[in-house]
C-alpha atoms as a PDB file:
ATOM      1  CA  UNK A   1     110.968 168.968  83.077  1.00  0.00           C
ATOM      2  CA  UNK A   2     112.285 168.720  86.680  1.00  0.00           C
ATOM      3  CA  UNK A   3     110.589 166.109  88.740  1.00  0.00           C
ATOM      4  CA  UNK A   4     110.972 167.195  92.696  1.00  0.00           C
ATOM      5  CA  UNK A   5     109.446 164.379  94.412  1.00  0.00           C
ATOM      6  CA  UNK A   6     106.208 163.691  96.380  1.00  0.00           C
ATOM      7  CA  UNK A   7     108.325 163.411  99.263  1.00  0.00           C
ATOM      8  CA  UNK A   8     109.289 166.456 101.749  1.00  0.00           C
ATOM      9  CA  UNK A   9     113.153 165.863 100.784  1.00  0.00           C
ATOM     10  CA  UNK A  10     112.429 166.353  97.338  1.00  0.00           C
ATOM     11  CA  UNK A  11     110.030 169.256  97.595  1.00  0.00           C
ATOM     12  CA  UNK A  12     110.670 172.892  96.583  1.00  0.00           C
ATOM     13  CA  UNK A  13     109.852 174.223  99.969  1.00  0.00           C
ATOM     14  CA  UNK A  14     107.653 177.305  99.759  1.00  0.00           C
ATOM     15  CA  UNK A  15     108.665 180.769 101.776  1.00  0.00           C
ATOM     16  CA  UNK A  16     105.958 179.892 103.863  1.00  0.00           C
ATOM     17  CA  UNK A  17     106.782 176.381 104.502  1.00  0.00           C
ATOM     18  CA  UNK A  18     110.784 176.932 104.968  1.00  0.00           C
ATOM     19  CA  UNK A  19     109.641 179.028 108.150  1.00  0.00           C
ATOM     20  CA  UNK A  20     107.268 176.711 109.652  1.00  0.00           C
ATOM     21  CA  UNK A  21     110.219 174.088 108.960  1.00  0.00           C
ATOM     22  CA  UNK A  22     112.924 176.664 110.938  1.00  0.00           C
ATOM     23  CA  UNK A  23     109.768 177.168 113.902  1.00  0.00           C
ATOM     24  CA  UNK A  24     109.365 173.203 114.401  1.00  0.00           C
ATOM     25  CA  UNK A  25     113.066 172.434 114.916  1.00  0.00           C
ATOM     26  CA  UNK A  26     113.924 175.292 117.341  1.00  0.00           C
ATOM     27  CA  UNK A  27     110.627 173.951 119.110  1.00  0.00           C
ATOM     28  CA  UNK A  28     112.035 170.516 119.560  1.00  0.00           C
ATOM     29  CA  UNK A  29     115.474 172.264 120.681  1.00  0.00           C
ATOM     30  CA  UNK A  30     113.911 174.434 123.030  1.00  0.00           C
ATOM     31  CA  UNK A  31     111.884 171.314 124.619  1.00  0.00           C
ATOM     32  CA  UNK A  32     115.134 169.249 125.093  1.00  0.00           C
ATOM     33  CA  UNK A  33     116.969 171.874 126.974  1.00  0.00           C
ATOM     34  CA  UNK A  34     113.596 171.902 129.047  1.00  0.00           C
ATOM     35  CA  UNK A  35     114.527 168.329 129.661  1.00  0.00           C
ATOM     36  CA  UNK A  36     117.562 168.896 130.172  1.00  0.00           C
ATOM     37  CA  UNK A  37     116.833 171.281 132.982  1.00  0.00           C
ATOM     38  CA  UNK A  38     114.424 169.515 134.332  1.00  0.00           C
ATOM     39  CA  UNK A  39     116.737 166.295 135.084  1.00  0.00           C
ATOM     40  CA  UNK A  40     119.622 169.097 136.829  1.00  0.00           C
ATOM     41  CA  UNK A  41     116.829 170.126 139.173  1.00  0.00           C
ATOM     42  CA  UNK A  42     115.708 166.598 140.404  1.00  0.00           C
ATOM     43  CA  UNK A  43     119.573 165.778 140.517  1.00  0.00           C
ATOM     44  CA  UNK A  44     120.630 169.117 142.917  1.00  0.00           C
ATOM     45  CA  UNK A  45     122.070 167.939 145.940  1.00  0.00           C
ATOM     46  CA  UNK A  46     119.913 168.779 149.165  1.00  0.00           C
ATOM     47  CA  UNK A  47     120.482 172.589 151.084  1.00  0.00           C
ATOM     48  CA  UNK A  48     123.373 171.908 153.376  1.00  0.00           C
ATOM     49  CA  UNK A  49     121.842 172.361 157.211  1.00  0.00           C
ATOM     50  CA  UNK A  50     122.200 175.377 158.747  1.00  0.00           C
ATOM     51  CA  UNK A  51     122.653 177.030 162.075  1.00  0.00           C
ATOM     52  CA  UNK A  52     119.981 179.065 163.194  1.00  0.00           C
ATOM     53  CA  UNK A  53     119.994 182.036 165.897  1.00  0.00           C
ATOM     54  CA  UNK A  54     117.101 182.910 167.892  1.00  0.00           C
ATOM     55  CA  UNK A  55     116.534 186.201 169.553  1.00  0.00           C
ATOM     56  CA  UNK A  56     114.350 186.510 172.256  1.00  0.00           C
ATOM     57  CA  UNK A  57     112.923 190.096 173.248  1.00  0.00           C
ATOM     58  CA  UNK A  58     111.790 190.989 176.891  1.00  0.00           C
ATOM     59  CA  UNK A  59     108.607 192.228 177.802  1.00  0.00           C
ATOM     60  CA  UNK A  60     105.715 194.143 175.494  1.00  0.00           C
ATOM     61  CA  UNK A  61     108.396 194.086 172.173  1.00  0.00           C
ATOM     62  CA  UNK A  62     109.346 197.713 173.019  1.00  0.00           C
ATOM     63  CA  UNK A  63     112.339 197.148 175.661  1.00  0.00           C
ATOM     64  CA  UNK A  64     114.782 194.531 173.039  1.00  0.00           C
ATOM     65  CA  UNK A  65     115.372 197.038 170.048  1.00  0.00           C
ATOM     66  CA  UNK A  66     118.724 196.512 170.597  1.00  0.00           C
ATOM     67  CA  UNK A  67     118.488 193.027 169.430  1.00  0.00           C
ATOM     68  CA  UNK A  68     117.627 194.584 166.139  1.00  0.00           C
ATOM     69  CA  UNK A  69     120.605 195.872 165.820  1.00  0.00           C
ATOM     70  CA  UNK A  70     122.811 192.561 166.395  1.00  0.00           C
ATOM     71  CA  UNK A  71     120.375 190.929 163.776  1.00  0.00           C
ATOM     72  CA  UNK A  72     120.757 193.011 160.985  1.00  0.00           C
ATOM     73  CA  UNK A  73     124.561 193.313 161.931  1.00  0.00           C
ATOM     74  CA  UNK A  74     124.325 188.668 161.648  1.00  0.00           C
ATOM     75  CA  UNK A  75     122.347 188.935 158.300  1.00  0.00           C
ATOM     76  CA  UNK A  76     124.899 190.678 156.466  1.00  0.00           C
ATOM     77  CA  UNK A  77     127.344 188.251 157.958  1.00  0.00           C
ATOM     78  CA  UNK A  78     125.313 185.637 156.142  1.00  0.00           C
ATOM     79  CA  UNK A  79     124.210 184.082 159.665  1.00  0.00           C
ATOM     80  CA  UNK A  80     120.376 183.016 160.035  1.00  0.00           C
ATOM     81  CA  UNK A  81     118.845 184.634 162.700  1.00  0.00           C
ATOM     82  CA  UNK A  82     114.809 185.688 163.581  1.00  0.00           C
ATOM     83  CA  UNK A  83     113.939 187.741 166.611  1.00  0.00           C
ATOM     84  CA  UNK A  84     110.482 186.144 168.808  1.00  0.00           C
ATOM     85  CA  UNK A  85     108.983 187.713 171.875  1.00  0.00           C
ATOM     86  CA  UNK A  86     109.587 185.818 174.971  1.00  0.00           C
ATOM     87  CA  UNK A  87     106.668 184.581 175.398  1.00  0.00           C
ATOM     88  CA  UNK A  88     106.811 182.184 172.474  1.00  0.00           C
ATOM     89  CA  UNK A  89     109.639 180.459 173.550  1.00  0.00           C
ATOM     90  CA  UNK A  90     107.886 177.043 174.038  1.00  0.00           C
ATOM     91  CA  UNK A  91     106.573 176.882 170.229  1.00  0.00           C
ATOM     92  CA  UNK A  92     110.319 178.186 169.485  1.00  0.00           C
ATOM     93  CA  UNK A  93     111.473 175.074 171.407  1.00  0.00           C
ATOM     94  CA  UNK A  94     109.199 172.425 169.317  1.00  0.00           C
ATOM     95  CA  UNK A  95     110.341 174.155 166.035  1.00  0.00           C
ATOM     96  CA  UNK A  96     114.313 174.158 167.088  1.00  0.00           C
ATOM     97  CA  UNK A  97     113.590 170.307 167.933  1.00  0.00           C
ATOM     98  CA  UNK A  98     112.029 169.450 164.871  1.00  0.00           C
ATOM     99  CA  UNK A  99     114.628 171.481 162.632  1.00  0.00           C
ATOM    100  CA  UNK A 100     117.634 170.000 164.132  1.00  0.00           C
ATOM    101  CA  UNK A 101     115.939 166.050 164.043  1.00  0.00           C
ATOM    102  CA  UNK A 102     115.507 166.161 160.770  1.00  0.00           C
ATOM    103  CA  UNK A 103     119.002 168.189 160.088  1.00  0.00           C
ATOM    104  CA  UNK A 104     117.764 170.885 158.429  1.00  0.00           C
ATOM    105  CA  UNK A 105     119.546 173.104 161.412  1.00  0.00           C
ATOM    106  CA  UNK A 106     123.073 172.096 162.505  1.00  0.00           C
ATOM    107  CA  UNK A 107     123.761 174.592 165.295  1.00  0.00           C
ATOM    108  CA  UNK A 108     121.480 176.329 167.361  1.00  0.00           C
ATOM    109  CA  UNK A 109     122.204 179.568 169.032  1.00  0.00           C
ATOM    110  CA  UNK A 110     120.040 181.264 171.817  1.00  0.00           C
ATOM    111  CA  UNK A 111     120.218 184.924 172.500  1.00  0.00           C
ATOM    112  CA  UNK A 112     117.902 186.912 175.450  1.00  0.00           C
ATOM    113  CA  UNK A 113     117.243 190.321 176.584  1.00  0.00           C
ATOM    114  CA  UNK A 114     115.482 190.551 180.094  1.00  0.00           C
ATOM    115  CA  UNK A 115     111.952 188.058 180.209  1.00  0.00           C
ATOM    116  CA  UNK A 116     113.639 186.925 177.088  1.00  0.00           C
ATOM    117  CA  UNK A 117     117.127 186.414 179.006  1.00  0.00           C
ATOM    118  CA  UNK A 118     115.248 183.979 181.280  1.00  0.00           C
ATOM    119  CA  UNK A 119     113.523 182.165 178.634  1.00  0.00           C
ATOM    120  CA  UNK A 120     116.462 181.299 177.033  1.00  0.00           C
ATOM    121  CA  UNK A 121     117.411 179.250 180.194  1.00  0.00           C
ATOM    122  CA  UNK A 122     114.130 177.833 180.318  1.00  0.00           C
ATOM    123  CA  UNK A 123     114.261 176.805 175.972  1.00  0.00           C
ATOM    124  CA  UNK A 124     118.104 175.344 176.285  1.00  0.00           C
ATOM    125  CA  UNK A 125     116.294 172.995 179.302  1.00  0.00           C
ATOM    126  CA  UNK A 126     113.421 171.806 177.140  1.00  0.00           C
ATOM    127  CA  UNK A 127     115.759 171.183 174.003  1.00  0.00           C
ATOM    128  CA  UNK A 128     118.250 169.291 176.642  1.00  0.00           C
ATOM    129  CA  UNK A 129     115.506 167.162 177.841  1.00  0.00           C
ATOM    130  CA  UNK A 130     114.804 166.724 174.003  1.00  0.00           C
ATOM    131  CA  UNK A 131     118.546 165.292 173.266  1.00  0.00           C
ATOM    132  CA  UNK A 132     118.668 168.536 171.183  1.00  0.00           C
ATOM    133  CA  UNK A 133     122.174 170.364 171.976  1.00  0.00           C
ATOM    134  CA  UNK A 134     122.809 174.208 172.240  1.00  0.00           C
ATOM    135  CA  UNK A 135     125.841 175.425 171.180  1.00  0.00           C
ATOM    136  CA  UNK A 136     125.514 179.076 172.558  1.00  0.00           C
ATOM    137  CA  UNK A 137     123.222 180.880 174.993  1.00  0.00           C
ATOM    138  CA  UNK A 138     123.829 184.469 175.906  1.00  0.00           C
ATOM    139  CA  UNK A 139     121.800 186.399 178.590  1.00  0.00           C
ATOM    140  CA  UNK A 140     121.061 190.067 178.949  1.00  0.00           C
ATOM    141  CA  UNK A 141     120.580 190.789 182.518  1.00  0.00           C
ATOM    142  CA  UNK A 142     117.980 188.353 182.888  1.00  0.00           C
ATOM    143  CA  UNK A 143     115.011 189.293 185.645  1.00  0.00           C
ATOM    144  CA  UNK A 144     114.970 186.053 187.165  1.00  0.00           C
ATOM    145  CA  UNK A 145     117.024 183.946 189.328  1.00  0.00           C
ATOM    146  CA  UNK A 146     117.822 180.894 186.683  1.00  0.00           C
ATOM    147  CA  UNK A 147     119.593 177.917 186.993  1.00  0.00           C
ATOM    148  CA  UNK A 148     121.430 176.336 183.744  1.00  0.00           C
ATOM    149  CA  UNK A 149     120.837 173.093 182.495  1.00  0.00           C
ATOM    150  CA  UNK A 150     120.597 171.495 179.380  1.00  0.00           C
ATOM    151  CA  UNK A 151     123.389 170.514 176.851  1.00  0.00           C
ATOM    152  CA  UNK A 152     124.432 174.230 175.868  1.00  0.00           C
ATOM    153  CA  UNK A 153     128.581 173.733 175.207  1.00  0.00           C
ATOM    154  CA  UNK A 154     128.657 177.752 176.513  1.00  0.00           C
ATOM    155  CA  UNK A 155     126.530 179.832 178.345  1.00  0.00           C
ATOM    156  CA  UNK A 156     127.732 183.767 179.102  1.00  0.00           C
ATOM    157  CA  UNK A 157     125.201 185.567 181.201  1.00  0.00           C
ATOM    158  CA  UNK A 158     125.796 189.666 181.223  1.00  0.00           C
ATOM    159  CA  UNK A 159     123.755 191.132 184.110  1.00  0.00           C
ATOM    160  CA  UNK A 160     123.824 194.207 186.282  1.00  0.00           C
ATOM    161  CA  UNK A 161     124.465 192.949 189.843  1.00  0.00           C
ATOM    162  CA  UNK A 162     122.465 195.535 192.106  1.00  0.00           C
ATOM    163  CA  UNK A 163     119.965 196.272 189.392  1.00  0.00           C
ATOM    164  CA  UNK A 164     117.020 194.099 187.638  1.00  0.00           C
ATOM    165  CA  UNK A 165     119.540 191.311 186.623  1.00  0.00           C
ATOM    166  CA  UNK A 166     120.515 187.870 188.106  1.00  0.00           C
ATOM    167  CA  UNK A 167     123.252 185.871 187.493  1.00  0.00           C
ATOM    168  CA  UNK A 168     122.472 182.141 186.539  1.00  0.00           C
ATOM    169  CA  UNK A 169     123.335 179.031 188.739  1.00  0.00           C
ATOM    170  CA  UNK A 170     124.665 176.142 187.508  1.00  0.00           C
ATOM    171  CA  UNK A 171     122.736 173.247 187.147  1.00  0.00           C
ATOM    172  CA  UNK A 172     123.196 169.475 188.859  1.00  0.00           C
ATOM    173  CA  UNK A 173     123.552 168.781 184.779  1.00  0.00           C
ATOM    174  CA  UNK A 174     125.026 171.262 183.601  1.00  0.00           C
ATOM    175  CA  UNK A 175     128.596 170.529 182.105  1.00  0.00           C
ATOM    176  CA  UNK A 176     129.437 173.314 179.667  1.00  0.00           C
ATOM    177  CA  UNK A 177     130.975 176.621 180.798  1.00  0.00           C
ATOM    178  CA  UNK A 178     128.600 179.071 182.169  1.00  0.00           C
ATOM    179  CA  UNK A 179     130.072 182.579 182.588  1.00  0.00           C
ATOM    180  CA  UNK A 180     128.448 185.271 184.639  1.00  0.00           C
ATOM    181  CA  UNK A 181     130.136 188.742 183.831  1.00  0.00           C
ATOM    182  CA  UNK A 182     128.525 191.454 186.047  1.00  0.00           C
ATOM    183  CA  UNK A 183     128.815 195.128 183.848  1.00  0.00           C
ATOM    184  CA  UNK A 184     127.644 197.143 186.406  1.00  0.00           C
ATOM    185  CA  UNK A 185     130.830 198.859 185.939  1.00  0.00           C
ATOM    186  CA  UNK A 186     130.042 200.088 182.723  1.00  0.00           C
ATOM    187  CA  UNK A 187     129.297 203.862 182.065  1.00  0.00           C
ATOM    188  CA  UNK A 188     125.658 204.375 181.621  1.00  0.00           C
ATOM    189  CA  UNK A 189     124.396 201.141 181.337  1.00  0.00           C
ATOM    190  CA  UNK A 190     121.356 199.607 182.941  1.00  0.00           C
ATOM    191  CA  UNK A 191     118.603 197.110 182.486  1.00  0.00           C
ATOM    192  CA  UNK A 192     117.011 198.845 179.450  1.00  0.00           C
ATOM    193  CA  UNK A 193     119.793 199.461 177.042  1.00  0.00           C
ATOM    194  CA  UNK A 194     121.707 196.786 177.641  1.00  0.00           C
ATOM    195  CA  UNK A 195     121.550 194.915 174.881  1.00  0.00           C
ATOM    196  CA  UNK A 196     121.749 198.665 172.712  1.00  0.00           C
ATOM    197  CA  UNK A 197     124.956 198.848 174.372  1.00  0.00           C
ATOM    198  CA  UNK A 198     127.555 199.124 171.091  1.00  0.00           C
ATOM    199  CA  UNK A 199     130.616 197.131 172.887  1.00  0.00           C
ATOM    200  CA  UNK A 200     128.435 194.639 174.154  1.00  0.00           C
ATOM    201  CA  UNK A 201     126.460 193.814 170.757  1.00  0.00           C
ATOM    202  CA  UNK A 202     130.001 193.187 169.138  1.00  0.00           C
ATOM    203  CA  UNK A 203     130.507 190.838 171.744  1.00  0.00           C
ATOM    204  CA  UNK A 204     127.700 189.123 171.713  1.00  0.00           C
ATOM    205  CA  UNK A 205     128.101 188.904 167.689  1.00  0.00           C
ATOM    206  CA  UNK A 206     131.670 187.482 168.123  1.00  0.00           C
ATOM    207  CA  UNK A 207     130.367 184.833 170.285  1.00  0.00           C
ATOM    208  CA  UNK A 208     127.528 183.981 167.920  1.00  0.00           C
ATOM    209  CA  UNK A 209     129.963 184.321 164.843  1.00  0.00           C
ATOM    210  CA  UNK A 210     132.608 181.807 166.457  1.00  0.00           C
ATOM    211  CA  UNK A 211     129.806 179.145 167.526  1.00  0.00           C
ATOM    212  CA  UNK A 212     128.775 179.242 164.139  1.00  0.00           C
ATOM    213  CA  UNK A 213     131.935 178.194 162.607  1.00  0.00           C
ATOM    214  CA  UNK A 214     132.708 175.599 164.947  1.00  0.00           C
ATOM    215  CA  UNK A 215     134.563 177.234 167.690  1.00  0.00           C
ATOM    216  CA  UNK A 216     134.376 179.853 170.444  1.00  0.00           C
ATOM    217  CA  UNK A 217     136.508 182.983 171.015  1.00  0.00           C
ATOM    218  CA  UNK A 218     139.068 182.291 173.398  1.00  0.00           C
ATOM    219  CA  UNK A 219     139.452 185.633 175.081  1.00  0.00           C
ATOM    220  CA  UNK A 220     137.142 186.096 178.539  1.00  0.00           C
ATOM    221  CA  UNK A 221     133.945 188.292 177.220  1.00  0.00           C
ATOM    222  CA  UNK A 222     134.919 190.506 180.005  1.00  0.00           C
ATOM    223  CA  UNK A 223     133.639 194.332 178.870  1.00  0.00           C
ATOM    224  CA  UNK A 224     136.132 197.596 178.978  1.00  0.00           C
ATOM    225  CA  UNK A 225     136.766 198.780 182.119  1.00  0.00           C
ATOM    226  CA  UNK A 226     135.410 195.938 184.236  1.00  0.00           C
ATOM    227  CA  UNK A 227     138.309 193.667 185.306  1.00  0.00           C
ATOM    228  CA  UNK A 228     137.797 190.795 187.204  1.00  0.00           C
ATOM    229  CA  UNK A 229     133.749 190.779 186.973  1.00  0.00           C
ATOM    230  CA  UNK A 230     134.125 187.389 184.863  1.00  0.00           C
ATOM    231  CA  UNK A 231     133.256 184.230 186.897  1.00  0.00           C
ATOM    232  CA  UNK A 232     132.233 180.738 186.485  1.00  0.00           C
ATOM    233  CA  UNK A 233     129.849 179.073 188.733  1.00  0.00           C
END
């Protein structure tokens, strides 16, 4: 007679027992590459910061569609961008602050239609006061007489000259380039389609799209048609 052994090794394993063998060991496998995974998460480098382009709409959200546009047009460019009402530009101002302290955001970008044209001015002062720089601020015919301060490396400001607009003064503090470009020029343009204009969003989204990647378009944003409108102050 054929002795088999009290131990497992020796046993004539069963149907039944020959599976729950096969079930046990691809349990343990499955739990190591658990482990496994487990150990690549913790060891994932951090999110590299990023830059981070706010849009500010003018008055009652109904006036800035336009800025719509430009966003969605940045998003598929793989550019981060959120559109705010004006109004919330102080709040905007804390979170900027805090994101680019603790270098989660890298370059910040500040884009205005109208109310939201002058709070852009008044959001690049705050952050300047802050030690927090601005790479880019563009203006849409802003409705009030603004002076530019802050540490914003370039500031273009398109207004209408004998319409709502203003152009922006520059600041005792001020030491990046601030261009004014009046567009008054421009066929069928005025204070409420602006920034729906379709020559004017692709120059606004070059501008953004160069301060993103580290430099700035060196061509004079001056629009079609409108020579010598471009000035510095």
């Amino acid at each position: 007679m054929v002795s088999y052994g009290t131990g497992l090794k020796g046993e004539l394993l069963t149907g039944p027992q020959r599976r729950l063998r096969t079930l046990a060991a691809a349990l343990a496998l499955l739990l190591v590459g658990l482990s496994s995974g487990v150990g690549s998460a913790r060891a994932a480098p951090a999110p590299k910061p990023r830059d981070h382009v706010y849009l500010l709409r003018g008055a009652f959200n109904v006036f800035s569609l336009g800025l719509d546009d430009i966003a969605d047009q940045l998003r598929l460019q793989g550019i981060n961008v959120t559109i705010h009402n004006y109004l919330v530009w102080s709040t905007l101002a804390d979170e900027a602050t805090a994101d680019y302290k603790s270098g989660r955001v890298q370059t910040i970008v500040l884009v205005g239609h109208s109310s939201g044209a002058t709070a852009v001015t008044s959001m690049a002062a705050v952050l300047g006061e802050r030690g927090v720089p601005v790479k880019l601020a563009i203006g849409l015919d802003p409705t009030s007489p603004m002076t530019a301060s802050g540490h914003v490396d370039r500031y273009v400001n398109y207004y209408i000259a004998h319409g709502y607009g203003f152009a922006v003064e520059r600041g005792p503090q001020f030491s990046g380039v601030l261009q004014n470009i009046d567009v008054e020029k421009m066929p069928d343009i005025g204070h409420f389609n602006i920034e729906k204009n379709h020559e004017l969003q692709q120059k606004v989204i070059k501008e953004i799209r160069a301060a993103t990647l580290g430099s700035h378009a060196t061509q004079t944003p001056t629009p079609h048609g409108v020579a010598g409108t471009a000035f510095e102050r």
